[in-house]
Protein backbone atom coordinates (compact mmCIF):
# COMPACT_ATOMS: atom_id res chain seq x y z
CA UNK A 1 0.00 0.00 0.00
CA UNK A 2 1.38 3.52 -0.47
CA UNK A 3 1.91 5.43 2.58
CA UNK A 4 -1.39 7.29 3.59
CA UNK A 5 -1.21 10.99 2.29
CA UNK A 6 -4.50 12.46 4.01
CA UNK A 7 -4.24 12.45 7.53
CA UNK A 8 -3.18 15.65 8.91
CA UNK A 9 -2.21 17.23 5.41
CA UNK A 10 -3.51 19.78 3.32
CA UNK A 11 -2.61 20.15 -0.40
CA UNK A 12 -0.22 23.12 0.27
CA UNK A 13 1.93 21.04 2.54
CA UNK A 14 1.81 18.11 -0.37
CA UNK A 15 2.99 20.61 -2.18
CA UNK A 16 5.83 21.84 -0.86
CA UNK A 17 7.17 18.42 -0.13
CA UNK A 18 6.86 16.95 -3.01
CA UNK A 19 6.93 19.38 -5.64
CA UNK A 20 10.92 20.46 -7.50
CA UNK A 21 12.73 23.74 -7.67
CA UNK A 22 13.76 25.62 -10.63
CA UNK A 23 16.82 24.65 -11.03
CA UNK A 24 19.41 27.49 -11.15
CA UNK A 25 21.19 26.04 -14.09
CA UNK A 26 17.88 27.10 -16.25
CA UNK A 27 17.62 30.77 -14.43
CA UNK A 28 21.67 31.11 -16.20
CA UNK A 29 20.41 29.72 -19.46
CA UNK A 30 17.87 32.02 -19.48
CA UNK A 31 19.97 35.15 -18.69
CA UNK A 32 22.98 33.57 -21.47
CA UNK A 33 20.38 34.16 -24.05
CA UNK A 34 19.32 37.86 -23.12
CA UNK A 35 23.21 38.68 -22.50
CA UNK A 36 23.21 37.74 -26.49
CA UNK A 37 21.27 40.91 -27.48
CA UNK A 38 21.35 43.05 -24.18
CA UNK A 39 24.81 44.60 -23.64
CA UNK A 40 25.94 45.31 -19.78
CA UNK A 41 24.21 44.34 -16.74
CA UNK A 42 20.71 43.42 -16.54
CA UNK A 43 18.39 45.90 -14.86
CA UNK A 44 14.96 44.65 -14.37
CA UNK A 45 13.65 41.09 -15.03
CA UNK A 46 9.44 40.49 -13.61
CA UNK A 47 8.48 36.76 -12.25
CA UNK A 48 4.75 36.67 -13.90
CA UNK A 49 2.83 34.08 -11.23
CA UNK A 50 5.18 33.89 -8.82
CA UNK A 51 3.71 32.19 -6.28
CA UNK A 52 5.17 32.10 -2.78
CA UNK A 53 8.39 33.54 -4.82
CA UNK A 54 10.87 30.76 -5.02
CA UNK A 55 11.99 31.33 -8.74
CA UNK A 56 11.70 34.64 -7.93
CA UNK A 57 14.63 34.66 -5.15
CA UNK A 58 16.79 32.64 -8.44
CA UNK A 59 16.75 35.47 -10.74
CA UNK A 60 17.91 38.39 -8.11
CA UNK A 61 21.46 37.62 -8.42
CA UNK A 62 21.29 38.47 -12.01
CA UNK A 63 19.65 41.62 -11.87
CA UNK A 64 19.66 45.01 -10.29
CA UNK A 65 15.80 44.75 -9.43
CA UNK A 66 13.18 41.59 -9.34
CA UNK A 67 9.57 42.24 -8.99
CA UNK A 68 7.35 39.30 -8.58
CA UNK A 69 3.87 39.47 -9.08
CA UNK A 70 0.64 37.12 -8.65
CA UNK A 71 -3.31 37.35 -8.76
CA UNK A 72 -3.16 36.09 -5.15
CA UNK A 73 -2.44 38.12 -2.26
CA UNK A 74 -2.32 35.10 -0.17
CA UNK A 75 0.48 33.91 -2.11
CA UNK A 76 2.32 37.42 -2.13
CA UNK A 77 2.07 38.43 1.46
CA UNK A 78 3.69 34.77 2.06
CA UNK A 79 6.64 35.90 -0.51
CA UNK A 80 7.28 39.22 1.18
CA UNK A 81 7.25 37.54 4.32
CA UNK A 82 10.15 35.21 3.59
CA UNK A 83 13.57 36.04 3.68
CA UNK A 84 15.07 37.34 0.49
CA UNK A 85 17.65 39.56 -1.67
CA UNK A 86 16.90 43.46 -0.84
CA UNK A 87 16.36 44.19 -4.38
CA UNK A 88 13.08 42.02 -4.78
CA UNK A 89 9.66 43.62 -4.83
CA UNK A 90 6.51 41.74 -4.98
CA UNK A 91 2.98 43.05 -6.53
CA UNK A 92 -0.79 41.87 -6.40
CA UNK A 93 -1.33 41.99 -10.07
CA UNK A 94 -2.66 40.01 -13.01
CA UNK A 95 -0.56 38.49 -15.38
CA UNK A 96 -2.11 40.41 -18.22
CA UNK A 97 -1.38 43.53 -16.60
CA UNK A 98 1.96 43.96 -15.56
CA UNK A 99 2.94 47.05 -13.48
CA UNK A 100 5.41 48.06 -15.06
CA UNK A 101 6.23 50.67 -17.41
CA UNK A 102 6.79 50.18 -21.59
CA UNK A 103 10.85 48.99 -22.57
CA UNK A 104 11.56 48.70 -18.89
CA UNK A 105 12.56 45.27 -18.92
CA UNK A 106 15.00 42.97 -19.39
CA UNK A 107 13.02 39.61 -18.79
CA UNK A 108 9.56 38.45 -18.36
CA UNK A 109 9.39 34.91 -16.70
CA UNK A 110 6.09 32.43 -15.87
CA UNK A 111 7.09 29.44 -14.15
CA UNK A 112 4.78 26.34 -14.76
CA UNK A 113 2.04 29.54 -14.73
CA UNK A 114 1.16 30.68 -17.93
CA UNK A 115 -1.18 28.21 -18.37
CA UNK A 116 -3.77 29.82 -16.85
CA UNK A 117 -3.27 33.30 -17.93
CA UNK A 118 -5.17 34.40 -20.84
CA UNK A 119 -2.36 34.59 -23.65
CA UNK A 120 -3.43 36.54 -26.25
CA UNK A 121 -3.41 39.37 -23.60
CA UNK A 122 -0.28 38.14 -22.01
CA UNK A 123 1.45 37.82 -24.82
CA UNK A 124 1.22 41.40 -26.00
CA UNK A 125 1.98 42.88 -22.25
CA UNK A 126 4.99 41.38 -21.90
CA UNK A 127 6.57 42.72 -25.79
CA UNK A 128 4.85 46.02 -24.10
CA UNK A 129 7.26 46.06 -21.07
CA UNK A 130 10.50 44.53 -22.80
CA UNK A 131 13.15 46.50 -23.41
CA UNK A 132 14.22 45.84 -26.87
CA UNK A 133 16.49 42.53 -26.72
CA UNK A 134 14.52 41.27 -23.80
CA UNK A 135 13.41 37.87 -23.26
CA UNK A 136 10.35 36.12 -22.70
CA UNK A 137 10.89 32.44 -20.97
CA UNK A 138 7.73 30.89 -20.50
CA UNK A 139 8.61 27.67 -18.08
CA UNK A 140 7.38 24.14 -16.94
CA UNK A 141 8.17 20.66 -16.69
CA UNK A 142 7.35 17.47 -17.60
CA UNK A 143 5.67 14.50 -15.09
CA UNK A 144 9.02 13.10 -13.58
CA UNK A 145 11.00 9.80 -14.11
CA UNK A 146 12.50 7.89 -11.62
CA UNK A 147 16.51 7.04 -11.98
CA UNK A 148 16.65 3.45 -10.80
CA UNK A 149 19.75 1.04 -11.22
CA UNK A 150 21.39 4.47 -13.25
CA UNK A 151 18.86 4.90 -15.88
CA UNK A 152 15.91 7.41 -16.44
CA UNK A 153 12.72 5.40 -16.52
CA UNK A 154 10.87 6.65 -19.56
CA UNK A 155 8.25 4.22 -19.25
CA UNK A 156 7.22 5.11 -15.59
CA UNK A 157 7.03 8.54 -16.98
CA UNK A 158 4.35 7.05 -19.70
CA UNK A 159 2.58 5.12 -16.82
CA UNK A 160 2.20 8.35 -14.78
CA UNK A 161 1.05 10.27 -17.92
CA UNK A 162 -0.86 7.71 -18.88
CA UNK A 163 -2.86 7.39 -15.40
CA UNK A 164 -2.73 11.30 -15.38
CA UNK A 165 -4.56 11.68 -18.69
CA UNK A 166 -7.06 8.43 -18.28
CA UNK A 167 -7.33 7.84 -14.10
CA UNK A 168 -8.56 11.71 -13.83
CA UNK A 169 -10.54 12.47 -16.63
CA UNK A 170 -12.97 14.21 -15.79
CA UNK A 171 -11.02 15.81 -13.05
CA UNK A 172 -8.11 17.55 -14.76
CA UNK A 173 -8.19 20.66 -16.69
CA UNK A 174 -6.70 21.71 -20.20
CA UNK A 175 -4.16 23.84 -18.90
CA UNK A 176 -2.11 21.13 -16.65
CA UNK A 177 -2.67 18.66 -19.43
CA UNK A 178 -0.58 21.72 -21.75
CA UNK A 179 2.07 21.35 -18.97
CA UNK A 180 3.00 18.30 -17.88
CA UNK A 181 1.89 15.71 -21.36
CA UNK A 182 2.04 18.46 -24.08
CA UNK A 183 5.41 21.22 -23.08
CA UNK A 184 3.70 23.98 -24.20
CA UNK A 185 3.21 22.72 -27.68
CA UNK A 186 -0.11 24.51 -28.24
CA UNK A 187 0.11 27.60 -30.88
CA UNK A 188 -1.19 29.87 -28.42
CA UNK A 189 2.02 29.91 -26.03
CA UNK A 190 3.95 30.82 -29.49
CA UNK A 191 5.12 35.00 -28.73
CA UNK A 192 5.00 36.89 -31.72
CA UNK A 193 8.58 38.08 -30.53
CA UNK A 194 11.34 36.82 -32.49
CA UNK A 195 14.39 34.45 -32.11
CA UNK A 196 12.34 31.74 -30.72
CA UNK A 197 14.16 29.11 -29.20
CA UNK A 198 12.88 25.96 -26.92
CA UNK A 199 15.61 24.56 -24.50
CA UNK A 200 14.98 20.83 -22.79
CA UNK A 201 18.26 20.20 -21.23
CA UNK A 202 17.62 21.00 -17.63
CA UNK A 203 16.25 19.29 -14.73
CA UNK A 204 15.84 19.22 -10.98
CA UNK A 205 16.79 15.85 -9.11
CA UNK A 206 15.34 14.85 -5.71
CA UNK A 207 16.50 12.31 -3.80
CA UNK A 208 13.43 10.02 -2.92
CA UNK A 209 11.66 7.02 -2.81
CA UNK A 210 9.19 5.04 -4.77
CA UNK A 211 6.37 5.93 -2.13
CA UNK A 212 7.66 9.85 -2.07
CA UNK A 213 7.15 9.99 -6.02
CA UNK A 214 4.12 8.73 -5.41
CA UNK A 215 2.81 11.20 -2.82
CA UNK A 216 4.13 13.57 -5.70
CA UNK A 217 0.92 12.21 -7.32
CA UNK A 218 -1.24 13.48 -5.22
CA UNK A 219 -0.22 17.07 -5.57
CA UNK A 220 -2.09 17.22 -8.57
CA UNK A 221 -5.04 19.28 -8.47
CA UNK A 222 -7.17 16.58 -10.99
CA UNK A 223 -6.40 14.35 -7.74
CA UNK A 224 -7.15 16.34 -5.52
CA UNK A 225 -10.31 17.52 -7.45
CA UNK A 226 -11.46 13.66 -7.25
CA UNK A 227 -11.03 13.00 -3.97
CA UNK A 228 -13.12 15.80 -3.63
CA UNK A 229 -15.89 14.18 -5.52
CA UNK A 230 -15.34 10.38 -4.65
CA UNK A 231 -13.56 10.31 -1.43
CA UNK A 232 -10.04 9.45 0.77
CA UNK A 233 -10.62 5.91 -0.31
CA UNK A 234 -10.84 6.10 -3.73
CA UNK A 235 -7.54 8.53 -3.89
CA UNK A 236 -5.62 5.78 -1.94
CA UNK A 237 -6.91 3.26 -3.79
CA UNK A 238 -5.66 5.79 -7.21
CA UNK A 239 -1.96 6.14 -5.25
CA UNK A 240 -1.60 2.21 -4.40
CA UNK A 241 -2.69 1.42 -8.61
CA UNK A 242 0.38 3.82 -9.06
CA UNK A 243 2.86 2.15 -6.87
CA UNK A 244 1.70 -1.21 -8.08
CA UNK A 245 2.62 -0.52 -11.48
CA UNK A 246 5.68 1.52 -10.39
CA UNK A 247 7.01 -1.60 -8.67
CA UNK A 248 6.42 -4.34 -11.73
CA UNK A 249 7.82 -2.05 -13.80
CA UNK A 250 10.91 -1.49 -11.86
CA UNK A 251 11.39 -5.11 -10.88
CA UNK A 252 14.66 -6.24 -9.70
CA UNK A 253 13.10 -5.98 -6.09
CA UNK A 254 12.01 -2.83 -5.81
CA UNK A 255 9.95 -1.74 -3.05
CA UNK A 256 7.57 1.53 -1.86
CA UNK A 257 10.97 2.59 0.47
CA UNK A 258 13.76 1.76 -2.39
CA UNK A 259 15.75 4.89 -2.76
CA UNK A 260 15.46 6.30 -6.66
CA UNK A 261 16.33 9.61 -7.77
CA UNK A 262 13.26 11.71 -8.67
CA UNK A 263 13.43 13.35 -12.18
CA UNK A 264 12.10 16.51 -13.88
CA UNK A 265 12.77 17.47 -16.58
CA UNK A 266 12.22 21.17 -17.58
CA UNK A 267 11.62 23.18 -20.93
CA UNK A 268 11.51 26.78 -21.73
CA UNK A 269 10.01 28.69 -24.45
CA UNK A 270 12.82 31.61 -25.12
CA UNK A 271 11.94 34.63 -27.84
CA UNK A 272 12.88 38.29 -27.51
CA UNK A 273 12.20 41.60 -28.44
CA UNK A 274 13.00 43.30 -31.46
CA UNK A 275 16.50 44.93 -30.96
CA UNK A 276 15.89 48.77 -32.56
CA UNK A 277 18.52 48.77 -35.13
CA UNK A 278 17.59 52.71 -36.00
């Protein structure tokens, strides 16, 4: 059986347990590119959807001022009461609204966000704030794999996408399944900036076990959503179909408390701004 995830646990706690970091190796990446077009030292970059302002706290070595913003004031007062870099600023704001002025920025950056923002207003706020040469990264990753005996398990990754897309239906909306199955594939997370280039080589490793990539699972919202509906039982019952079919696939005597190395991998959707060449 996996280990019991309900009792005395709310979702945000799930969260922050099971869920991965940006990795910092992706916030360079990101600033390599800019540093392409945008000469001397970065001024301004905004972290569209911040949340409780982890990737935010990544990009304020990089520049001389970080403002993170979010629809939820929840989730900003909890950013602004962590500690952090004296040159970060956070905002109650919509994504399609950024408060900021026109060309005043070097990067605009949504973390496994933009999904939910409405994109054909998005997409035109952030060219209105760039700074000629700025970027645009739109980020997420993929459902993880588990590194077991040395070797990335693609097909556990299929299994969880696969119980993802068919175990929830009903529960899961469009915008997760753009995340985690499709990468931001859709046309409408396509900038009509220029320069447009998608990076896949990062990824954030978490030492784990079997059962903690399964409590991952139930992060979800579509899980959460139907346990909601149907009940404890009938999540546990979801999480110990997981684990099951974890474990055969694994073999070699793996069990729920076998040590693996928790993979996910990230992408990024990089285009800039126009550089003026007047």
């Amino acid at each position: 059986m996996a280990a019991r995830f309900f009792e005395g646990t709310n979702h945000a706690e799930l969260y922050v347990r099971y869920r991965p970091a940006t990795p910092s190796t992706l916030v360079q990446l990101v600033c390599d590119y800019i540093k392409e077009k945008v000469p001397g030292p970065l001024r301004q970059a905004v972290d569209v959807g911040c949340g409780s302002g982890q990737g935010t706290q990544l990009l304020a070595p990089h520049f001389e001022h970080v403002l993170g913003t979010d629809v939820s004031p929840a989730q900003v007062a909890k950013a602004e009461a962590a500690p952090g870099a004296d040159n970060i600023a956070y905002s109650v704001s919509p994504a399609e609204a950024i408060a900021l002025s026109s060309d005043s920025c070097d990067l605009v950056m949504a973390v496994q966000a933009c999904h939910w923002f409405d994109m054909s207003t998005f997409l035109p706020e952030s060219g209105r704030v760039l700074r000629p040469g700025g970027a645009l990264a739109l980020v997420g990753y993929r459902l993880p794999a588990p590194v077991w005996q040395g070797r990335e398990r693609q097909d556990v990754r299929e299994l969880l996408a696969e119980s993802y897309v068919s175990g929830l239906a009903g529960w899961i909306q469009q915008g997760s399944v753009d995340t985690y199955i499709n990468g931001y594939s859709d046309s409408r997370f396509t900038s009509p900036l220029e320069d447009h280039r998608r990076d896949e080589s990062t990824f954030c490793d978490l030492d784990g076990t079997v059962s903690d990539m399964v409590g991952y699972c139930s992060t979800w919202s579509g899980f959460q959503n139907m346990v909601a509906d149907k009940g404890q039982e009938a999540g546990q019952k979801f999480l110990d179909d997981i684990q099951n079919r974890v474990l055969a696939l694994l073999g070699d005597g793996a069990t729920p408390e076998s040590p693996i190395v928790i993979r996910f991998r990230y992408f990024v959707l990089l285009s800039r701004k126009p550089v003026d060449t007047k």
